[in-house]
C-alpha atoms as a PDB file:
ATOM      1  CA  UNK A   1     -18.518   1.033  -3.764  1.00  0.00           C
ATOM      2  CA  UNK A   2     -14.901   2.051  -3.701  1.00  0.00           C
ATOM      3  CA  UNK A   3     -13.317   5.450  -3.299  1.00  0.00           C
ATOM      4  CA  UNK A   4     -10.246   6.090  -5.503  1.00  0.00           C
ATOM      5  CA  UNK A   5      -7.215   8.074  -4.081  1.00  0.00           C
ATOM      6  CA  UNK A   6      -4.573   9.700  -6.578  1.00  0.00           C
ATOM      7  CA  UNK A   7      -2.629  13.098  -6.908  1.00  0.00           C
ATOM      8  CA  UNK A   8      -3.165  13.032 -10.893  1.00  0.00           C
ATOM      9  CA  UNK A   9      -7.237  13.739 -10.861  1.00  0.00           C
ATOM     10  CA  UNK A  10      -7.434  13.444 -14.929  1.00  0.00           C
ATOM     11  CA  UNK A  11      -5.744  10.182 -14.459  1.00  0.00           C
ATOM     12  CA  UNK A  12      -8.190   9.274 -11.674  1.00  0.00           C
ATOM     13  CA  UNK A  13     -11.318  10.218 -13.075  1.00  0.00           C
ATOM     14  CA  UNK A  14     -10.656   8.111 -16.100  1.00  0.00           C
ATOM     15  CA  UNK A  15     -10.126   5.245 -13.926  1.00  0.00           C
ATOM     16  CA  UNK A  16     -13.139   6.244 -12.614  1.00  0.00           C
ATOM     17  CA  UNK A  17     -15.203   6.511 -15.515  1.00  0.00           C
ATOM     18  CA  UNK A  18     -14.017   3.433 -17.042  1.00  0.00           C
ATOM     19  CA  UNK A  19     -14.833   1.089 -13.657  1.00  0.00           C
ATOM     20  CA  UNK A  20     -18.186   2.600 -13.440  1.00  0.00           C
ATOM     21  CA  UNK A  21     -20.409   4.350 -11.155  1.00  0.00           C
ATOM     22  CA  UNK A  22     -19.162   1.982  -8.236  1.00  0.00           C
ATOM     23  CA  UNK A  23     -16.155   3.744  -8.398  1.00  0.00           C
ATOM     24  CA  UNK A  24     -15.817   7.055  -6.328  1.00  0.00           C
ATOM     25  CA  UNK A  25     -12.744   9.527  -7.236  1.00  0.00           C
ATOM     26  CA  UNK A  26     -11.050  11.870  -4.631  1.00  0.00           C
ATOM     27  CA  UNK A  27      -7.761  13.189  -5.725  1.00  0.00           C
ATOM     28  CA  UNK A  28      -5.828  13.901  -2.949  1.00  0.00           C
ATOM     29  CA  UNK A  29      -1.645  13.970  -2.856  1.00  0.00           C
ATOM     30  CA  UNK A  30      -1.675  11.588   0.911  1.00  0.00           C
ATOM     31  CA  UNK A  31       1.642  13.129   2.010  1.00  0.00           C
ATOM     32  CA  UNK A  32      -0.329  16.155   3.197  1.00  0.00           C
ATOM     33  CA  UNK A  33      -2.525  15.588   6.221  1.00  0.00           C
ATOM     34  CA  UNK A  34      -4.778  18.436   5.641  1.00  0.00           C
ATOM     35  CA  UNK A  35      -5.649  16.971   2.214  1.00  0.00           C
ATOM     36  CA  UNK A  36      -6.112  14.035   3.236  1.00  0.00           C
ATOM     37  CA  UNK A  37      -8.402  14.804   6.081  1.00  0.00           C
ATOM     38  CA  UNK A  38     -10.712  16.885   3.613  1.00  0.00           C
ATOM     39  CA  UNK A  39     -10.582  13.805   0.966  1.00  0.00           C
ATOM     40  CA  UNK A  40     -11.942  10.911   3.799  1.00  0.00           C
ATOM     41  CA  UNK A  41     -14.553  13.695   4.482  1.00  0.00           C
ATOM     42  CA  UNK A  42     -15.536  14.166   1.320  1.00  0.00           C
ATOM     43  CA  UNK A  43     -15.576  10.499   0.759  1.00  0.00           C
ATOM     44  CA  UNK A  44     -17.812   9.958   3.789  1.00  0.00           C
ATOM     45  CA  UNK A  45     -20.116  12.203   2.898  1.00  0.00           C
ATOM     46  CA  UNK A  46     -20.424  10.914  -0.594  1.00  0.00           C
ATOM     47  CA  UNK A  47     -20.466   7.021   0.084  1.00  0.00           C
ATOM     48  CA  UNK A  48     -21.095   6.813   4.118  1.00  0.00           C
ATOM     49  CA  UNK A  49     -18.466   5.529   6.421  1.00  0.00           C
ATOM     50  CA  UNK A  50     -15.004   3.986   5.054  1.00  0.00           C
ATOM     51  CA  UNK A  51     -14.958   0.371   6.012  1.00  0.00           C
ATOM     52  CA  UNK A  52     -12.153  -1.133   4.246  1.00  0.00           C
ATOM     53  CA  UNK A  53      -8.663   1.279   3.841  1.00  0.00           C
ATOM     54  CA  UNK A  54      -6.026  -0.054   1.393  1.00  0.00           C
ATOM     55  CA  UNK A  55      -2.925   2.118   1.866  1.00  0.00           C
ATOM     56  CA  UNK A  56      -1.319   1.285  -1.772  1.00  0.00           C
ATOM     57  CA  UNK A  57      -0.244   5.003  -2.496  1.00  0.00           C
ATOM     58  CA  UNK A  58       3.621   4.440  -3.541  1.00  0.00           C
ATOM     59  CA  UNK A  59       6.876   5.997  -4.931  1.00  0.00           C
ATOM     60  CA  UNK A  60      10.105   4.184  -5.923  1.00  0.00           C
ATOM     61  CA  UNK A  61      13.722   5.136  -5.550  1.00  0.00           C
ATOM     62  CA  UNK A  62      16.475   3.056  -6.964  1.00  0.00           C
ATOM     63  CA  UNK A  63      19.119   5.446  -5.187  1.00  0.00           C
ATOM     64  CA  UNK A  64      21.483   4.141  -2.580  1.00  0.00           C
ATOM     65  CA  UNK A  65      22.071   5.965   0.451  1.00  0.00           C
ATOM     66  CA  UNK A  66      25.470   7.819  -1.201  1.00  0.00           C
ATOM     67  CA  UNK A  67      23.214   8.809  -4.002  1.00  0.00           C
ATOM     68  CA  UNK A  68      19.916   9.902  -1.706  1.00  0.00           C
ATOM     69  CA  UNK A  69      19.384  13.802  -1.287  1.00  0.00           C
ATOM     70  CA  UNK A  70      17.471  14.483   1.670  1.00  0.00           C
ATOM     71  CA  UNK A  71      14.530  15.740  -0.498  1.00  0.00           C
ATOM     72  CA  UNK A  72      14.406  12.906  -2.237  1.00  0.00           C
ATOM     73  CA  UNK A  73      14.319  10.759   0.695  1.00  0.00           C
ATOM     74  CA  UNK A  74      11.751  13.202   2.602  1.00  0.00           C
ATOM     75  CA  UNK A  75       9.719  12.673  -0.717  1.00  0.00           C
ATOM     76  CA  UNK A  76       9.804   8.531  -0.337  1.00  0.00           C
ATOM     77  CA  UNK A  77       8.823   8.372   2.842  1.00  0.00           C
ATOM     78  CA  UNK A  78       6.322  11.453   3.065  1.00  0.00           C
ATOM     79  CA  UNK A  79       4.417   9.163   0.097  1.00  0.00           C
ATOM     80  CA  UNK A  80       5.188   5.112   1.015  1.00  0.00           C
ATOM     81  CA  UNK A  81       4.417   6.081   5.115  1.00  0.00           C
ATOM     82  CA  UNK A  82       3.498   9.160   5.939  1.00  0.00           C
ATOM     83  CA  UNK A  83       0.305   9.189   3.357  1.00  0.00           C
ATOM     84  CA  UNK A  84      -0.642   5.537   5.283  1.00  0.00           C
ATOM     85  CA  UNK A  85      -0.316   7.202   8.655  1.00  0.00           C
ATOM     86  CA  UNK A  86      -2.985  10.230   7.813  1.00  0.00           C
ATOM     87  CA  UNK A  87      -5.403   7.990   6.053  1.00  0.00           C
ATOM     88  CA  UNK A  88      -5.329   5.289   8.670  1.00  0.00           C
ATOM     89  CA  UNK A  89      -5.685   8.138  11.465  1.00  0.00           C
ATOM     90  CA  UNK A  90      -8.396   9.792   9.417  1.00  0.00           C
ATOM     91  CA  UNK A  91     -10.723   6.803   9.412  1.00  0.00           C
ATOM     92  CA  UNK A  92     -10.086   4.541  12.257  1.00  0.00           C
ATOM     93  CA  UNK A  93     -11.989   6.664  14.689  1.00  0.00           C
ATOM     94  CA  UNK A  94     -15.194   5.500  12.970  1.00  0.00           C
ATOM     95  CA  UNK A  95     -13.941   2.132  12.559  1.00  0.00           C
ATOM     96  CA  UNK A  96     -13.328   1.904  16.167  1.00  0.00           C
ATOM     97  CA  UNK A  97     -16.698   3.027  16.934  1.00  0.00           C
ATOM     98  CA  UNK A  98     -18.611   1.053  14.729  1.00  0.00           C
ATOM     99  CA  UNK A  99     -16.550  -2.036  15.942  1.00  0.00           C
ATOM    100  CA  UNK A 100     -15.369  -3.290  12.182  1.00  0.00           C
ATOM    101  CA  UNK A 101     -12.957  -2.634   9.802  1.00  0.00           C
ATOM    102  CA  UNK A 102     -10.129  -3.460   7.713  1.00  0.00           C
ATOM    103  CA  UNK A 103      -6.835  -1.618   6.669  1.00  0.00           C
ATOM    104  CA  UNK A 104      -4.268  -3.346   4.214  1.00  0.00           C
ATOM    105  CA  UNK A 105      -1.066  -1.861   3.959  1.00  0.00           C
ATOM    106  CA  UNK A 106       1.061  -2.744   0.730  1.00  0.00           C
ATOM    107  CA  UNK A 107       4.662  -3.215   2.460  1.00  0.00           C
ATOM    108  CA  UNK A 108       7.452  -4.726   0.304  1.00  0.00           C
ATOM    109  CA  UNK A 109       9.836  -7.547   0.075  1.00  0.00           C
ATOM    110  CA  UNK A 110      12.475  -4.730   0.170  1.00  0.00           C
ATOM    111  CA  UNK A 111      11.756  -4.746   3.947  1.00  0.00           C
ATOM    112  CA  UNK A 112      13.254  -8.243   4.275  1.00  0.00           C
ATOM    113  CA  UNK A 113      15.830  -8.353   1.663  1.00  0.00           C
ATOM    114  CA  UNK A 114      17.483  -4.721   2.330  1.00  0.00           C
ATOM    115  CA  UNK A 115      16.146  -3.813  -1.194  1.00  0.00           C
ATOM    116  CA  UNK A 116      17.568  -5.871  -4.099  1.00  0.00           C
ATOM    117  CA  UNK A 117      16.584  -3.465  -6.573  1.00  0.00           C
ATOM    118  CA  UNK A 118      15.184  -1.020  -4.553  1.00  0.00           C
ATOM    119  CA  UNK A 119      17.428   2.371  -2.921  1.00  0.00           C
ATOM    120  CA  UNK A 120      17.507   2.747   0.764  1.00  0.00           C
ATOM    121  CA  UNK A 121      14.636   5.326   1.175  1.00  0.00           C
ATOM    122  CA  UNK A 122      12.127   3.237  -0.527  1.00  0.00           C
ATOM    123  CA  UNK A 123      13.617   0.461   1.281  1.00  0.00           C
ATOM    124  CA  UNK A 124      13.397   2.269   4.650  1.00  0.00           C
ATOM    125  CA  UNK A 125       9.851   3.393   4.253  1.00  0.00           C
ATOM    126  CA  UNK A 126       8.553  -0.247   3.539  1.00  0.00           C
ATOM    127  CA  UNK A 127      10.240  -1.277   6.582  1.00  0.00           C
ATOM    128  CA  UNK A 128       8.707   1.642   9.031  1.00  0.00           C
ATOM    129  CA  UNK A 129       5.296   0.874   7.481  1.00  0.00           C
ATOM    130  CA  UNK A 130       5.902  -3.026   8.560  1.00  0.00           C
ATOM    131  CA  UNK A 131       6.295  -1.237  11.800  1.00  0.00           C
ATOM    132  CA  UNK A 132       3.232   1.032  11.684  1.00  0.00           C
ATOM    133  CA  UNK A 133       1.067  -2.157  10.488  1.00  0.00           C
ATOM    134  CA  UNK A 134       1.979  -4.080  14.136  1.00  0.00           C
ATOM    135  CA  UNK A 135       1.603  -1.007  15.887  1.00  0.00           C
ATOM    136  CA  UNK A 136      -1.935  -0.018  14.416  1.00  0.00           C
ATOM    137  CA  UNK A 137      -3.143  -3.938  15.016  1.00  0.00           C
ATOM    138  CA  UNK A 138      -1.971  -3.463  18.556  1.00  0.00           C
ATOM    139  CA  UNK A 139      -3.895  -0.903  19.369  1.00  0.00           C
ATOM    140  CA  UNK A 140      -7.076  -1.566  17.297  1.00  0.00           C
ATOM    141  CA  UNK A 141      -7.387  -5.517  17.634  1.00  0.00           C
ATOM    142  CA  UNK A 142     -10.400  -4.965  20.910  1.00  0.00           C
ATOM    143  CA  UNK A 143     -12.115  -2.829  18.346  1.00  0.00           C
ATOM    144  CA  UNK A 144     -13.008  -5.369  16.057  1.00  0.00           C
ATOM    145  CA  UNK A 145     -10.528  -3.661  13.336  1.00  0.00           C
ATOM    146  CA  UNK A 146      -7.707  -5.840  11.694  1.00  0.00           C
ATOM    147  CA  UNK A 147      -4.481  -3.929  10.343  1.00  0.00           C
ATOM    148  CA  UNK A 148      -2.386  -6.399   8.125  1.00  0.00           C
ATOM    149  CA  UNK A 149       0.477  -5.846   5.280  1.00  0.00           C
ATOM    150  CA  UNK A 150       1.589  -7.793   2.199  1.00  0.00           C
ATOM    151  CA  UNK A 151       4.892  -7.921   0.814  1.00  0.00           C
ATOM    152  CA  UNK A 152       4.978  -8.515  -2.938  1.00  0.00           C
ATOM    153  CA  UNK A 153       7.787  -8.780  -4.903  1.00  0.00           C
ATOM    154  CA  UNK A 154       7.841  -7.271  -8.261  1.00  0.00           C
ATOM    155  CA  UNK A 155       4.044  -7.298  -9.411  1.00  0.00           C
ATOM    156  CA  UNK A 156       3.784  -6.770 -12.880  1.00  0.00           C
ATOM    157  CA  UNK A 157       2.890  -2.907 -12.914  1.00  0.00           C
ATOM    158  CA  UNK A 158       4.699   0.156 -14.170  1.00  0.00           C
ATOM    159  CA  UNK A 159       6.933   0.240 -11.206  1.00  0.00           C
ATOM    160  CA  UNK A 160       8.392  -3.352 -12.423  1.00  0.00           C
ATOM    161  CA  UNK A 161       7.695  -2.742 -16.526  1.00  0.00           C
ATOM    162  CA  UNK A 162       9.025   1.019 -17.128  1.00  0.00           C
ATOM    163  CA  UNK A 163      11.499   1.813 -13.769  1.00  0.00           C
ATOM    164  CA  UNK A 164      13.970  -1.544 -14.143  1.00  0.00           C
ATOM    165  CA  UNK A 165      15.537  -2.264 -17.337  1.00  0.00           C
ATOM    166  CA  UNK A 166      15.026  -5.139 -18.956  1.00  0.00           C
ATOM    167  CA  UNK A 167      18.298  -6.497 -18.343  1.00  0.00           C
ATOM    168  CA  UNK A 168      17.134  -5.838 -14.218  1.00  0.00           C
ATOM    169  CA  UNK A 169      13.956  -7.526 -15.317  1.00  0.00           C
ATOM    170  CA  UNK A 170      15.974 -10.698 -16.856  1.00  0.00           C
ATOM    171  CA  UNK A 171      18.176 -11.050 -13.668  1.00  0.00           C
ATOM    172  CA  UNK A 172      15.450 -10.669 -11.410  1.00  0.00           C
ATOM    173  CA  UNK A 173      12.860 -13.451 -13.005  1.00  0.00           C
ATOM    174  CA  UNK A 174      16.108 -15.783 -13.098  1.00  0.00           C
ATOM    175  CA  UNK A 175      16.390 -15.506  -8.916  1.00  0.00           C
ATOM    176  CA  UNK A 176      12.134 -15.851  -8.446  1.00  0.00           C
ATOM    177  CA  UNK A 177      11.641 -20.040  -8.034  1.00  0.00           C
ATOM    178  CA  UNK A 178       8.653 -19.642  -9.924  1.00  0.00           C
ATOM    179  CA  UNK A 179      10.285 -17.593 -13.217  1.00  0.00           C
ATOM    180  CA  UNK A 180       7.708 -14.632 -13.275  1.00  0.00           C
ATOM    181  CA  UNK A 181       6.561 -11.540 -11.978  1.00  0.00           C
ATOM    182  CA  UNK A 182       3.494 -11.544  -9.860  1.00  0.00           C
ATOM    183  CA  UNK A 183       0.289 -10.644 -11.949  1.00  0.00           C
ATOM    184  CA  UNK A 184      -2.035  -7.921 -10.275  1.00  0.00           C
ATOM    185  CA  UNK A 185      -5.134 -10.094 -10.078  1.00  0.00           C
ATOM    186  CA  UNK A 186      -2.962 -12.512  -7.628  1.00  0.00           C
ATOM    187  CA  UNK A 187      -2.410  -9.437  -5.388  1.00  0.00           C
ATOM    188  CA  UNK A 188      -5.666  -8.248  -5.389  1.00  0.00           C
ATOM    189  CA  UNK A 189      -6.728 -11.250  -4.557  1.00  0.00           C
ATOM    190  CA  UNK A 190      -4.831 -11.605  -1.279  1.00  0.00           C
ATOM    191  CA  UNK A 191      -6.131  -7.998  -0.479  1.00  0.00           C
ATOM    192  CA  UNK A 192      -9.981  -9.317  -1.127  1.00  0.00           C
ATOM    193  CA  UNK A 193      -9.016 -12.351   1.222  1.00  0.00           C
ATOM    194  CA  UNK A 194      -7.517 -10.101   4.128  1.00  0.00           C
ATOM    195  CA  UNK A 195     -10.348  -7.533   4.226  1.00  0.00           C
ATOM    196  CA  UNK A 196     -13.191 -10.083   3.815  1.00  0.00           C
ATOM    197  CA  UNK A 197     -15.235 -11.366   7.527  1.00  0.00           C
ATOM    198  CA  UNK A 198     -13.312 -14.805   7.181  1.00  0.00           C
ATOM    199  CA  UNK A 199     -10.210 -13.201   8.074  1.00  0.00           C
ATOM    200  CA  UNK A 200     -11.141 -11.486  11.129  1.00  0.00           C
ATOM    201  CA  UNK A 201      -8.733 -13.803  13.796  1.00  0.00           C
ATOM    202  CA  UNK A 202      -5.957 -12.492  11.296  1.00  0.00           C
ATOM    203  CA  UNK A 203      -4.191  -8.806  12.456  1.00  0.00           C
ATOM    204  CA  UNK A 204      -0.999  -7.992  12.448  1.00  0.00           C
ATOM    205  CA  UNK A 205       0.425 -10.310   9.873  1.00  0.00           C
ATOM    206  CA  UNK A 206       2.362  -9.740   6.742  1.00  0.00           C
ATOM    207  CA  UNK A 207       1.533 -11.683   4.113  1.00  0.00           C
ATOM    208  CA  UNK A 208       4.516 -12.699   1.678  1.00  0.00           C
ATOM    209  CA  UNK A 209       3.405 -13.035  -1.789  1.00  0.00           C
ATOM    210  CA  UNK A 210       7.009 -12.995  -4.008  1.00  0.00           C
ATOM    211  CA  UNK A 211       7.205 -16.687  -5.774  1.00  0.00           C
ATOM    212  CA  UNK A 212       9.479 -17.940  -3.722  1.00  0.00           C
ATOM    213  CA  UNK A 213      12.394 -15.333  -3.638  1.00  0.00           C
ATOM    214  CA  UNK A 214      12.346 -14.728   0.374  1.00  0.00           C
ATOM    215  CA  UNK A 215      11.032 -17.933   2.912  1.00  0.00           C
ATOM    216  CA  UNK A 216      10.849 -17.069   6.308  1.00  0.00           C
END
C-alpha cells in the first residue's frame, strides 16, 4: 500500500485511480509543516503506520545566483528540503519505536557538480538535503531505521523533457558515458533496493546513479 503526496489533488487522485486501490492519495503542499503533520496523520489512520518515507517532492530553478530573488530561492528550498525535514520528523517517531524503517531522500548530482544545468538554489537545496540524509542516519542508525539518498542525473521526467531545451538536452547526453538519460524504472529500482530488509547494514550512503557523468 502506498500513500501518494502532491499539492495538485486532481492530479493526484488520477494517479491514484489509475494505480489502483493500493494507492492512497493525500494532497498536501510539504513546505508547510502544519500540512504536513495533518497529511502523515491522515495517512496513518487510513493505512496504519508509515514504514517506508521517500522524500521525492521537488522544484527546479535554472537561475544563477545574480538572477535568484530571494522568493524564489525561499520557494526551492522550502520544497527540495524543508518538505523532507517535516515529513521525516513527522514519521520517524514511530519508526523509532517500532525499531524499522526506511527513508530515501532523492538528492541530485547538482550537489557534486555545482549544478551543470541546474541554478544555485536548486543546487543548494540538494546539497543541504545530502547533509540532512547523514545527519538523520546518525541519529536513527540504533533504531533500526536507515536514512540514505540517491543522486540521479537527468532521469527522463518532465523536469529533463519540458524545463531544458533540446539543444540543453543534446549537449547534456553528449557529456553522459553511456549517451542517455536515466529511465524512471532504473531509479525506482534503486529506491526498491535501498528500502528493502537486504539493505539494512546500508545508512547514510548516497547512491550515484548518473551513467557515468560524475565518479567519485
Amino acid at each position: 500500500r502506498v500513500a501518494m503526496i502532491d499539492v495538485g489533488a486532481d492530479r493526484l487522485g488520477a494517479t491514484a485511480r489509475e494505480l489502483g486501490q493500493g494507492a492512497f492519495p493525500a494532497p498536501c503542499d510539504v513546505s508547510d509543516p502544519a500540512a504536513v503533520a495533518a497529511a502523515i496523520m491522515n495517512i496513518e489512520r487510513t493505512l496504519g503506520p508509515v514504514d517506508v518515507l521517500v522524500n521525492n517532492a521537488g522544484i527546479l530553478s535554472n537561475a544563477k545566483a545574480a538572477e535568484t530573488s530571494p522568493e524564489e530561492w525561499r520557494r526551492v528550498l522550502a520544497v527540495n528540503l524543508d518538505g523532507a525535514f517535516y515529513l521525516s520528523r513527522a514519521v520517524l517517531p514511530a519508526m523509532k519505536s517500532r525499531g524499522w524503517g526506511r527513508i530515501v531522500n532523492v538528492c541530485s548530482l547538482a550537489m557534486k557538480s555545482g549544478g551543470l544545468t541546474a541554478g544555485t538554489a536548486y543546487t543548494t537545496s540538494k546539497g543541504a538535503l545530502q547533509a540532512l540524509t547523514f545527519s538523520l542516519a546518525r541519529e536513527t542508525a540504533k533504531f533500526g531505521v536507515t536514512v540514505n539518498g540517491i543522486a540521479p542525473a537527468y532521469v527522463r521526467t518532465p523536469m529533463v523533457t519540458e524545463q531544458l531545451t533540446e539543444a540543453q538536452r543534446q549537449a547534456l547526453i553528449e557529456q553522459i558515458p553511456v549517451g542517455r538519460f536515466c529511465e524512471p524504472e532504473e531509479f525506482a529500482h534503486c529506491v526498491r533496493f535501498l528500502v528493502s530488509p537486504m539493505s539494512g547494514f546500508i545508512t547514510g550512503e548516497i547512491l550515484d546513479l548518473n551513467g557515468g557523468l560524475v565518479f567519485d
